[in-house]
Protein backbone atom coordinates (compact mmCIF):
# COMPACT_ATOMS: atom_id res chain seq x y z
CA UNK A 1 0.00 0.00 0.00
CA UNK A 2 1.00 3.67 -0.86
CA UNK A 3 -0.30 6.70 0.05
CA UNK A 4 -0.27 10.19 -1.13
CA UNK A 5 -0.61 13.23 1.78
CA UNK A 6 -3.29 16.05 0.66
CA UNK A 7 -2.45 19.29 3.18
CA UNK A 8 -5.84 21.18 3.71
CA UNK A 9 -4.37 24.58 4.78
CA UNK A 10 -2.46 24.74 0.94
CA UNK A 11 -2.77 24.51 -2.98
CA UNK A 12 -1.82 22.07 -4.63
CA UNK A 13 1.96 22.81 -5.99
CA UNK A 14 3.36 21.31 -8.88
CA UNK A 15 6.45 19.30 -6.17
CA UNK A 16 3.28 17.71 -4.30
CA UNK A 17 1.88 16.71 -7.45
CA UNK A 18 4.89 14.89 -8.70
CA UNK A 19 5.07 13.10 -5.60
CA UNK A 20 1.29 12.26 -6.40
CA UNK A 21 2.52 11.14 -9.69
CA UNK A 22 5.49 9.04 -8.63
CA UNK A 23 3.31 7.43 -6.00
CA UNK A 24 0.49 6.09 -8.74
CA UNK A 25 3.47 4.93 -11.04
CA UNK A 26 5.22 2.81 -8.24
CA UNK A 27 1.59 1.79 -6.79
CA UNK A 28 1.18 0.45 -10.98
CA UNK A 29 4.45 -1.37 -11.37
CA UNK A 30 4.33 -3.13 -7.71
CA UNK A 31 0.52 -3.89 -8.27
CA UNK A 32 -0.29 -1.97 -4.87
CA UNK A 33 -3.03 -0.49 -4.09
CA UNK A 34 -2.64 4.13 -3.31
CA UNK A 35 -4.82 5.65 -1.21
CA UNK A 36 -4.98 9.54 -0.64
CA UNK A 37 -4.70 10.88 2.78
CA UNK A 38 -6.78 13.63 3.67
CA UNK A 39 -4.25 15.63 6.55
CA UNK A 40 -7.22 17.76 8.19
CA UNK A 41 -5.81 18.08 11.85
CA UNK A 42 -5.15 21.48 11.55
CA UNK A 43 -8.63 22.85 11.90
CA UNK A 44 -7.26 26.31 12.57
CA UNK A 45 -5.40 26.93 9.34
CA UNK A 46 -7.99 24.33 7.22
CA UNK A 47 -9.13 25.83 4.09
CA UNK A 48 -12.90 24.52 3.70
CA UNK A 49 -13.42 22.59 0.66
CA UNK A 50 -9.53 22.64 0.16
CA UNK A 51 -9.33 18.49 0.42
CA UNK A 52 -12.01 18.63 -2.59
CA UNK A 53 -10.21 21.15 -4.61
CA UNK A 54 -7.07 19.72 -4.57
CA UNK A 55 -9.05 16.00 -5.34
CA UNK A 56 -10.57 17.34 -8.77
CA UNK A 57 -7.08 18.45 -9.30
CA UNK A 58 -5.63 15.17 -8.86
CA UNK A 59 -8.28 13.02 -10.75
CA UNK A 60 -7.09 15.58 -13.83
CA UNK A 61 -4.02 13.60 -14.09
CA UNK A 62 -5.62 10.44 -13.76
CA UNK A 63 -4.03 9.40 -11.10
CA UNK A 64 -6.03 6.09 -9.88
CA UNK A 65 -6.24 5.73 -6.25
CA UNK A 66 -8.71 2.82 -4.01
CA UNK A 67 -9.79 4.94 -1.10
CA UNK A 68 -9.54 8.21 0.64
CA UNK A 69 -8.86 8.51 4.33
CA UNK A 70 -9.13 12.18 6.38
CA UNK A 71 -6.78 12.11 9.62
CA UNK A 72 -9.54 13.90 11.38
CA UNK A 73 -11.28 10.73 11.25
CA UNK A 74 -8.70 8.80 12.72
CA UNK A 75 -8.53 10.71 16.45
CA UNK A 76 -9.53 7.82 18.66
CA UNK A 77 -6.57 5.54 17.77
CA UNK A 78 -4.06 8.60 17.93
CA UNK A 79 -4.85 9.51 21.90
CA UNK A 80 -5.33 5.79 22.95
CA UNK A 81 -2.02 4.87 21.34
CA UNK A 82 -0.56 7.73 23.21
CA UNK A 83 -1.78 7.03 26.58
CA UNK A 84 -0.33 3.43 25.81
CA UNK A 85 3.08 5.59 25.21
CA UNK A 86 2.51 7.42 28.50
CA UNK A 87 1.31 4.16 30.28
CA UNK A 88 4.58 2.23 29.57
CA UNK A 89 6.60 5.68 30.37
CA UNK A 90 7.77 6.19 27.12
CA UNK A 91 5.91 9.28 26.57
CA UNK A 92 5.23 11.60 29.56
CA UNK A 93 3.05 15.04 30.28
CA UNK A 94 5.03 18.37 29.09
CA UNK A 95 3.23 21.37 31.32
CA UNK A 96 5.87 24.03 29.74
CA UNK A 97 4.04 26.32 28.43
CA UNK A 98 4.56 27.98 24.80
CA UNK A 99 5.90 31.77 26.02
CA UNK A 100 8.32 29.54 28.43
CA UNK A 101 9.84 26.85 25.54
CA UNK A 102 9.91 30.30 23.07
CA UNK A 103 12.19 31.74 25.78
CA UNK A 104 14.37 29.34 26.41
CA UNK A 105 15.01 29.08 22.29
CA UNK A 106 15.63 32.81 22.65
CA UNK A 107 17.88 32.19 24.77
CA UNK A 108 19.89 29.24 22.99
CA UNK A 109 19.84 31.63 19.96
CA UNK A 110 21.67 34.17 21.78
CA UNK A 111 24.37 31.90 22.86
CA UNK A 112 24.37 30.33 19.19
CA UNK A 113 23.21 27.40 19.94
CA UNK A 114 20.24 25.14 18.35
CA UNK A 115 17.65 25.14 20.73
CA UNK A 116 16.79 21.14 22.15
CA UNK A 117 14.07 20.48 24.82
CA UNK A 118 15.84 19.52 27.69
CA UNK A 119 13.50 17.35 29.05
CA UNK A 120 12.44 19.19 32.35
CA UNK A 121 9.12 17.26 32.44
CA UNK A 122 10.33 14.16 31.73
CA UNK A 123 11.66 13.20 35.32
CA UNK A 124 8.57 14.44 37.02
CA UNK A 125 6.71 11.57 39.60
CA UNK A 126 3.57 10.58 38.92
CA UNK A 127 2.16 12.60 41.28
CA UNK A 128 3.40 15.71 40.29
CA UNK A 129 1.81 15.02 37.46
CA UNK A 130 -1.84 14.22 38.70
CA UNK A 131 -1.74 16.89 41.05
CA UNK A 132 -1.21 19.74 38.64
CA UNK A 133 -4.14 21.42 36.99
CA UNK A 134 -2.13 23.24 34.08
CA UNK A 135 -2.24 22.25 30.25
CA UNK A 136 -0.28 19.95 29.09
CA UNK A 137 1.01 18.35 25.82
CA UNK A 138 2.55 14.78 25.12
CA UNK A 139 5.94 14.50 24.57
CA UNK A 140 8.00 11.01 23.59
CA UNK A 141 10.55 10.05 25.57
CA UNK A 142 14.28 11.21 23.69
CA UNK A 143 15.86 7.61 21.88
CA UNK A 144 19.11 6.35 23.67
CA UNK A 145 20.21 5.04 19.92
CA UNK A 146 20.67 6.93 16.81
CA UNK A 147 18.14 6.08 14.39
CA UNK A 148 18.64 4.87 10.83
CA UNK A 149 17.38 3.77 7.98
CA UNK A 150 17.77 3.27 4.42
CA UNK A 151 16.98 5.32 1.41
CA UNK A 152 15.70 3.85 -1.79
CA UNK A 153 17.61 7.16 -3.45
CA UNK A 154 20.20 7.93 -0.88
CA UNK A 155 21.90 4.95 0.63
CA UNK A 156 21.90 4.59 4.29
CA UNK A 157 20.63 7.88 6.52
CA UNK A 158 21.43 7.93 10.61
CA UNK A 159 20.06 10.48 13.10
CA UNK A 160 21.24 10.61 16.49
CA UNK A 161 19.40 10.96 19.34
CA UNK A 162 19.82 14.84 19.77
CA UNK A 163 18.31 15.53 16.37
CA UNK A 164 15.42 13.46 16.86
CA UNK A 165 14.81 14.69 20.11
CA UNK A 166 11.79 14.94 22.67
CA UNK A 167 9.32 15.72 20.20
CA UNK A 168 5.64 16.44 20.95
CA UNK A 169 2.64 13.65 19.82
CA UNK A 170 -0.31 15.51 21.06
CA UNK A 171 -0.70 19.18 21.49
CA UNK A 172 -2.27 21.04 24.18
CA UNK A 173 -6.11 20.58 22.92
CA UNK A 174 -5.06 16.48 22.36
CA UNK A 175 -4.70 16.51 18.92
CA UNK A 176 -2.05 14.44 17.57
CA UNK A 177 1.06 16.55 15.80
CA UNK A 178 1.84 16.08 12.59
CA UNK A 179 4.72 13.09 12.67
CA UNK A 180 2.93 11.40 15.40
CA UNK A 181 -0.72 11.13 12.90
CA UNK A 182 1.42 10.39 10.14
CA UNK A 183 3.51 7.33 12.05
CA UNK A 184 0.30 6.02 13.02
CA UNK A 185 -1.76 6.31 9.96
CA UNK A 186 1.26 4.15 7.99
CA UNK A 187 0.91 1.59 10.75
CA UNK A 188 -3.07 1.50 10.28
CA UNK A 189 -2.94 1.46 6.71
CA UNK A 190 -0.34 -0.92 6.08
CA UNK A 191 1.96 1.45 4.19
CA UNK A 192 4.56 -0.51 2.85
CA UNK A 193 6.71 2.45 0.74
CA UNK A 194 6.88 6.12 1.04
CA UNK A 195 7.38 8.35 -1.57
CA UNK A 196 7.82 12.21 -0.55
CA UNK A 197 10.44 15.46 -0.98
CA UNK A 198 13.72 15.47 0.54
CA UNK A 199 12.38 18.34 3.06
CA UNK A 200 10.62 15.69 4.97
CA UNK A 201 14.05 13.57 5.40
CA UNK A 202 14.13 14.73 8.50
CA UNK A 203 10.94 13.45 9.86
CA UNK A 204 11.76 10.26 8.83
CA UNK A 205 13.42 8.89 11.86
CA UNK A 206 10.97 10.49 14.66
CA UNK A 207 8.62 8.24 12.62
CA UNK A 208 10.33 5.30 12.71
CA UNK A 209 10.87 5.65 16.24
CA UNK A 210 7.34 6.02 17.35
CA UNK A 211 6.40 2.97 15.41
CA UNK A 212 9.39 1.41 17.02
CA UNK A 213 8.04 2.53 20.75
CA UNK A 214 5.38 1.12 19.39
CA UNK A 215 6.64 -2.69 18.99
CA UNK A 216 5.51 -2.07 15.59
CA UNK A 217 7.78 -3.94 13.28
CA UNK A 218 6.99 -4.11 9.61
CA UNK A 219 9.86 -1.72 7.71
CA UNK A 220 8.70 0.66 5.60
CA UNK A 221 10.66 1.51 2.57
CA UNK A 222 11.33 5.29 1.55
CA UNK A 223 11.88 7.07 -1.12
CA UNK A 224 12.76 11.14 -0.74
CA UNK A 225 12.61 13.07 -4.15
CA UNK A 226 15.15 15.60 -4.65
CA UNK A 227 14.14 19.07 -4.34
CA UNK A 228 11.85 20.72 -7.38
CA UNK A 229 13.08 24.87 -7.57
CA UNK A 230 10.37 27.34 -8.39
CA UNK A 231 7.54 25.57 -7.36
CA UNK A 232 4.47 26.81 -8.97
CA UNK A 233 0.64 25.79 -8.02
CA UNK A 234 -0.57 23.31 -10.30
CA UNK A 235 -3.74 25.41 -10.64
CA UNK A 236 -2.23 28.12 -11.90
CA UNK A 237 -1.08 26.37 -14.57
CA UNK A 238 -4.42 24.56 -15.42
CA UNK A 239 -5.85 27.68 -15.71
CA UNK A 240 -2.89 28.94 -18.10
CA UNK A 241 -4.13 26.44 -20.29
CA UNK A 242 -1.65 23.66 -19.84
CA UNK A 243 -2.69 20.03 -20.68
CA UNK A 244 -2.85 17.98 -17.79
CA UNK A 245 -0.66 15.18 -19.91
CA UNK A 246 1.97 17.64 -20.67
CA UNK A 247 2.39 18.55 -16.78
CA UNK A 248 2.54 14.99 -15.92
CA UNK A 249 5.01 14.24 -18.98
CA UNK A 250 7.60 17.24 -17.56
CA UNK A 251 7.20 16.82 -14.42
CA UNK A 252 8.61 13.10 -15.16
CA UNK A 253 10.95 13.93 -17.89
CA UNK A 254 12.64 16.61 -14.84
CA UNK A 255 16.16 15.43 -14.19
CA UNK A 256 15.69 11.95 -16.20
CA UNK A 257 16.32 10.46 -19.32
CA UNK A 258 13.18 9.12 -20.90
CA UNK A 259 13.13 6.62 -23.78
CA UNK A 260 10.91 9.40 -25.66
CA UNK A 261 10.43 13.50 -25.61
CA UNK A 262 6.43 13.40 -25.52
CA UNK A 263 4.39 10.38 -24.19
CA UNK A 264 1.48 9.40 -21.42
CA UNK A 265 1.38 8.40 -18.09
CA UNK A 266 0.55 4.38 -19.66
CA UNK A 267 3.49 4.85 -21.98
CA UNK A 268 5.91 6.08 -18.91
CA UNK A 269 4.56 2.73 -16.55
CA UNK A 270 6.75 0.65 -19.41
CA UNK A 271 10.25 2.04 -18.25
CA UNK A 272 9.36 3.90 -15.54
CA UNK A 273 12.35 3.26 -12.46
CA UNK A 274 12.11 5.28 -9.45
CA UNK A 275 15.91 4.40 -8.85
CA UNK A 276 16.87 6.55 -12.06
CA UNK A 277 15.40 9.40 -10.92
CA UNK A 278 17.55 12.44 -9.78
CA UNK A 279 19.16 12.48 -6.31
CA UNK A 280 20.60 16.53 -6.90
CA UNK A 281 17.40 19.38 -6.75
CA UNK A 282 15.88 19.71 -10.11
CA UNK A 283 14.13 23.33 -11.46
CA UNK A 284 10.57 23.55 -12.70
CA UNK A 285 10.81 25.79 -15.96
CA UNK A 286 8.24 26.95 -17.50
CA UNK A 287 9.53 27.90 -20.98
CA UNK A 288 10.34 24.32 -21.45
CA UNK A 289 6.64 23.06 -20.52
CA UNK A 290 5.30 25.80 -22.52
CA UNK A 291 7.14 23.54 -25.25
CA UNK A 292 6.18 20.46 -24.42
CA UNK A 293 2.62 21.63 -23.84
CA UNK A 294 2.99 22.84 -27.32
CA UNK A 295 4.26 19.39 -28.68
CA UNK A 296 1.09 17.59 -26.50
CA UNK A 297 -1.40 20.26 -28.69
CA UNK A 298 -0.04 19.39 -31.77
CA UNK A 299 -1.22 15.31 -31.20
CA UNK A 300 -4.24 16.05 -29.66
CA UNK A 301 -7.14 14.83 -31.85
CA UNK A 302 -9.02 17.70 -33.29
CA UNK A 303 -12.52 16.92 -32.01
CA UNK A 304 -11.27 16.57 -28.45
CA UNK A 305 -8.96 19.87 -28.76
CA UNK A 306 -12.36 21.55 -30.34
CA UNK A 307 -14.34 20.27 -26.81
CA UNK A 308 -11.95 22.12 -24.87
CA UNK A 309 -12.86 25.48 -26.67
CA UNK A 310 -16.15 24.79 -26.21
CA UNK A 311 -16.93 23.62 -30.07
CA UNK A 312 -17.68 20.32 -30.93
CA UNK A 313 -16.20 20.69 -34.54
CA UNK A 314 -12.62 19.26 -35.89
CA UNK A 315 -12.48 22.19 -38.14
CA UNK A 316 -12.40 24.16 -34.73
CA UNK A 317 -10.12 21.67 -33.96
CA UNK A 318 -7.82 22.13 -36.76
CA UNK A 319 -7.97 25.97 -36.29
CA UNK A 320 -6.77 25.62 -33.28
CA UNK A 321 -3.17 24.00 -34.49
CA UNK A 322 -2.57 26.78 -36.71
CA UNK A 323 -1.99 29.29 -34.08
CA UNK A 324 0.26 26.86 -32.30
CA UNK A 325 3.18 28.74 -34.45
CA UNK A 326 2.99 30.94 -32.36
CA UNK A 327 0.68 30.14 -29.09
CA UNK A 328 1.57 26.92 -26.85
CA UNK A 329 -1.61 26.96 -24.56
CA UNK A 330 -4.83 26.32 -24.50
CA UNK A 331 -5.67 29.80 -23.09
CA UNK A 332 -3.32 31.74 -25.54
CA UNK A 333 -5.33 29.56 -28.57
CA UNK A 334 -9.07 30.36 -26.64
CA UNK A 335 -7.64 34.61 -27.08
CA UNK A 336 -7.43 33.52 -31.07
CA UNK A 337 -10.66 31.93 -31.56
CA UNK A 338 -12.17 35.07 -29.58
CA UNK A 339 -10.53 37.13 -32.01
CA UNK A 340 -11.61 35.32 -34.93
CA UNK A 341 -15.07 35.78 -33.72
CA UNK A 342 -15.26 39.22 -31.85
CA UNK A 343 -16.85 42.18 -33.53
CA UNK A 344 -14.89 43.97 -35.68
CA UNK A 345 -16.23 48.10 -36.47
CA UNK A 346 -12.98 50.06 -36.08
CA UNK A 347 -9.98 49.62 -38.70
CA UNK A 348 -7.05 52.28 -37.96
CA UNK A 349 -5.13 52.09 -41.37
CA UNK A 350 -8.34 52.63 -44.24
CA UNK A 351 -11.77 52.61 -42.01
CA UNK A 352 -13.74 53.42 -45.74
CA UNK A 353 -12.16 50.52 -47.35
CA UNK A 354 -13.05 48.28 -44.07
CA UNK A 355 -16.29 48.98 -43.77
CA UNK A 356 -17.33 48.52 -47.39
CA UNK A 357 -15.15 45.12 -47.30
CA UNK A 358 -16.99 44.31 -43.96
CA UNK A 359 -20.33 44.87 -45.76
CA UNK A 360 -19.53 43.41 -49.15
CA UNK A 361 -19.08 40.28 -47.31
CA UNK A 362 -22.04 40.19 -45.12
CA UNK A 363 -24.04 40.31 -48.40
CA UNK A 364 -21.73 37.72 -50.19
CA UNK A 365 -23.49 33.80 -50.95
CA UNK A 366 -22.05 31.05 -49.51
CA UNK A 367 -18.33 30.66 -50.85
CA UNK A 368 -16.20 26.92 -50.86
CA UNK A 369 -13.20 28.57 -51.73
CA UNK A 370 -11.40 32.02 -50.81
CA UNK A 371 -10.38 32.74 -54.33
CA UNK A 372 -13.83 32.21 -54.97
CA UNK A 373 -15.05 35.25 -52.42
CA UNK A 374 -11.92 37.30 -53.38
CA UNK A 375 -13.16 37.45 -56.56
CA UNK A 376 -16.59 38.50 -55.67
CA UNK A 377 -15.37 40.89 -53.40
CA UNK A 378 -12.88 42.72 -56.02
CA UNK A 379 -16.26 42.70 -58.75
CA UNK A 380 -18.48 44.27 -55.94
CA UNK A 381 -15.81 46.90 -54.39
CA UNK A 382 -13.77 47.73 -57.36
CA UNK A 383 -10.70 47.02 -55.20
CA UNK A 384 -7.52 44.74 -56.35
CA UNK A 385 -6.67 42.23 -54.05
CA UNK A 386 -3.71 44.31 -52.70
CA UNK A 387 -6.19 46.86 -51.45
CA UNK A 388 -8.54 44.77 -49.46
CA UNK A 389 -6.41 41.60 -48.39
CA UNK A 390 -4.90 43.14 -44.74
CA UNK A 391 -8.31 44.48 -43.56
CA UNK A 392 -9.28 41.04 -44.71
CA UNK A 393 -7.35 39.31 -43.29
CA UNK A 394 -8.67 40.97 -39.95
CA UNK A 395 -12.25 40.89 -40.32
CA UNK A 396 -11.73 37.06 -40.72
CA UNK A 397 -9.15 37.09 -37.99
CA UNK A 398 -9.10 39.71 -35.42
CA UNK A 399 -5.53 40.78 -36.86
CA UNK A 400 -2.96 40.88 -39.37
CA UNK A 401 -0.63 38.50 -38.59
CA UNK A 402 -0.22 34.91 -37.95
CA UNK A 403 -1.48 32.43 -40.23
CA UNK A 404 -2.38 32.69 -43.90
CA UNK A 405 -5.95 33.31 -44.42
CA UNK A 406 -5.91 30.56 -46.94
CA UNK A 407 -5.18 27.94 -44.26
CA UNK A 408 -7.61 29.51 -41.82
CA UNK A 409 -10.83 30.02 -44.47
CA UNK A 410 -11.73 26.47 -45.27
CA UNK A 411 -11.92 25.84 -41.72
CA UNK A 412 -14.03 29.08 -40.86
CA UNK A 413 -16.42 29.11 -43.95
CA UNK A 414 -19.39 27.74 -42.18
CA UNK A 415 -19.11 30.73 -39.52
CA UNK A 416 -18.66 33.71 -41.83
CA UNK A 417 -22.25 34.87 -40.32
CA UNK A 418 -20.78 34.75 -36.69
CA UNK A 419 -17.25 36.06 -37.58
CA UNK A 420 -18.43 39.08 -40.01
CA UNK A 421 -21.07 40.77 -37.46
């Protein structure tokens, strides 16, 4: 089993959803099942309808996953496990309160020193402890041993004791922090691999040591991506107009070499190797998925592309393509076809020569051909083709350049009576 982490108080970013991605790929080649986990603890920062947001996002890439779980629902096993901890005196009752630990890390700070808890509450008796009335978090008890473990990327990683520390498991209002929910929910889930960013190396052993505390036994394998630069929200880009397959395709190519430039998620399952993958930070660029988007336009099908401009015509379709010489999204293509069909009435180079061209053709029968209307046009205006073909050229297209009218008029024939309005 795999699992991919949704955070409710954020957007999606395109490093989360390559973690997303690399998570359904693995889940395909080991024949495991991926669910998505819904982290919803935080009910003071929680977005509402975030988790459902960031879902539709997800299902855009068609990323196939058996179940989704929220954290939220998940409380009763995170305090009883914990008062297991504090039962067998591996966890224990912190009273100190915020304002005191944010002084002491003054404090360390001043001295230039990292800051460690130094485990004041740890040695009180038990009756200390059920005589005192104040609030109090859950802390587990600092390990004697280093901690280590082994990275499918990286090799062998240790943390000593120190660094993992006496970290907190339930806050003051006994709601379980965010490495303790996240030990537990990989123990109740039966996750056996873990695929996230290198920033979360660190959290790595405080979560194998509360499973450990916990005699839990079955080792989990992980997998840390190397860092993605310039991080950019993966909505953002969906509303730029960028193909959902095109995002997926670069955020895979990033830092590896791929049997092929362009190709599907189905395509990628065939050589796909998590091993390969970079171990050094990789940067997001978006010139170079501008291109690739470009390349993924170019072998859309026609009908489909039409659909996403809200058409359901392949001439649309084909339209479409012909600005790619100079567009590469779906938004920059959607400003064409608005052009094409906007209202033209104001013409700054010859306004007397546009609005007699503008009329001639509202009045023209149905033409197959351009040549065909060009002639009409020249009989009905007394103008050589020379005269007329750049206000044209404009009525047809919202502006002068870009591609040859001859390529665009077979394809916009049948709208002439929207287009010349």
């Amino acid at each position: 089993m795999l699992r991919f982490a949704v955070n409710t108080t954020k957007d999606l970013s395109v490093s989360s959803l390559r973690v997303a991605l690399f998570n359904y790929m693995l889940s395909k080649k080991t024949d495991e099942e991926l669910i998505i986990r819904i982290e919803d603890i935080d009910k003071k920062n929680n977005i509402e309808g975030k988790d459902k947001e960031i879902i539709d996002l997800i299902n855009l890439f068609s990323i196939e996953y058996s179940s989704i779980i929220y954290q939220s629902e998940n409380l009763k096993y995170y305090q009883k496990l914990a008062m297991q901890l504090m039962a067998q005196k591996k966890a224990f009752a912190c009273f100190c309160s915020d304002e005191k630990l944010e002084e002491l890390k003054q404090k360390a700070e001043e001295k230039g020193k990292k800051y460690s808890y130094d485990g004041f509450c740890e040695t009180l008796s038990d009756e200390t402890v059920l005589n005192c009335n104040a609030p109090f978090t859950v802390r587990i008890k600092k390990p004697k041993e280093s901690i280590s473990f082994n990275d499918e990327l990286r090799g062998k990683l240790s943390f000593k004791p120190f660094e993992v520390d006496y970290f907190r498991i339930l806050t003051h209002d006994k709601l379980p922090t965010y490495n303790y929910a996240c030990a537990i929910d990989d123990m109740l889930y039966n996750i056996s691999t873990v695929i996230r960013d290198e920033d979360f190396i660190s959290d790595t052993p405080r979560q194998i040591y509360l499973r450990e505390s916990l005699n839990y036994d079955k080792e989990i394998k992980y997998i840390h991506l190397a860092k993605l630069e310039n991080d950019v929200l993966v909505k953002d880009l969906i509303d730029e107009g960028f193909l959902p397959s095109a995002i997926a395709n670069y955020l895979l190519s990033l830092g590896n070499k791929t049997p092929k430039e362009v190709f599907e998620l189905e395509e990628a399952l065939e050589w796909f190797d998590i091993e390969k993958f970079p171990k050094k930070s990789v940067k997001f660029n978006i010139e170079e998925l501008k291109n690739l988007n470009k390349k993924h336009l170019e072998l859309i099908d026609e009908l489909r592309l039409s659909k996403i401009l809200g058409f359901a015509d392949t001439d649309i379709g084909k339209l479409a393509k012909l600005f790619l010489t100079e567009v590469s999204t779906i938004k920059e293509i959607k400003t064409n076809i608005e052009k094409v069909f906007s209202s033209k009435t104001i013409y700054d180079e010859n306004q007397e020569t546009f609005d007699k061209l503008k009329n001639c053709i509202k009045k023209a029968p149905y033409f197959e051909r351009l040549d065909s209307l060009q002639d009409y046009i020249s009989k009905e205006i007394n103008l050589s083709k020379d005269k007329y073909i750049k206000p044209l050229k404009y009525i047809l297209t919202g502006k002068e350049n870009g591609p040859d009218i001859s390529d665009i008029y077979p394809l916009i024939k049948n709208y002439l009576g929207e287009i010349v309005k």
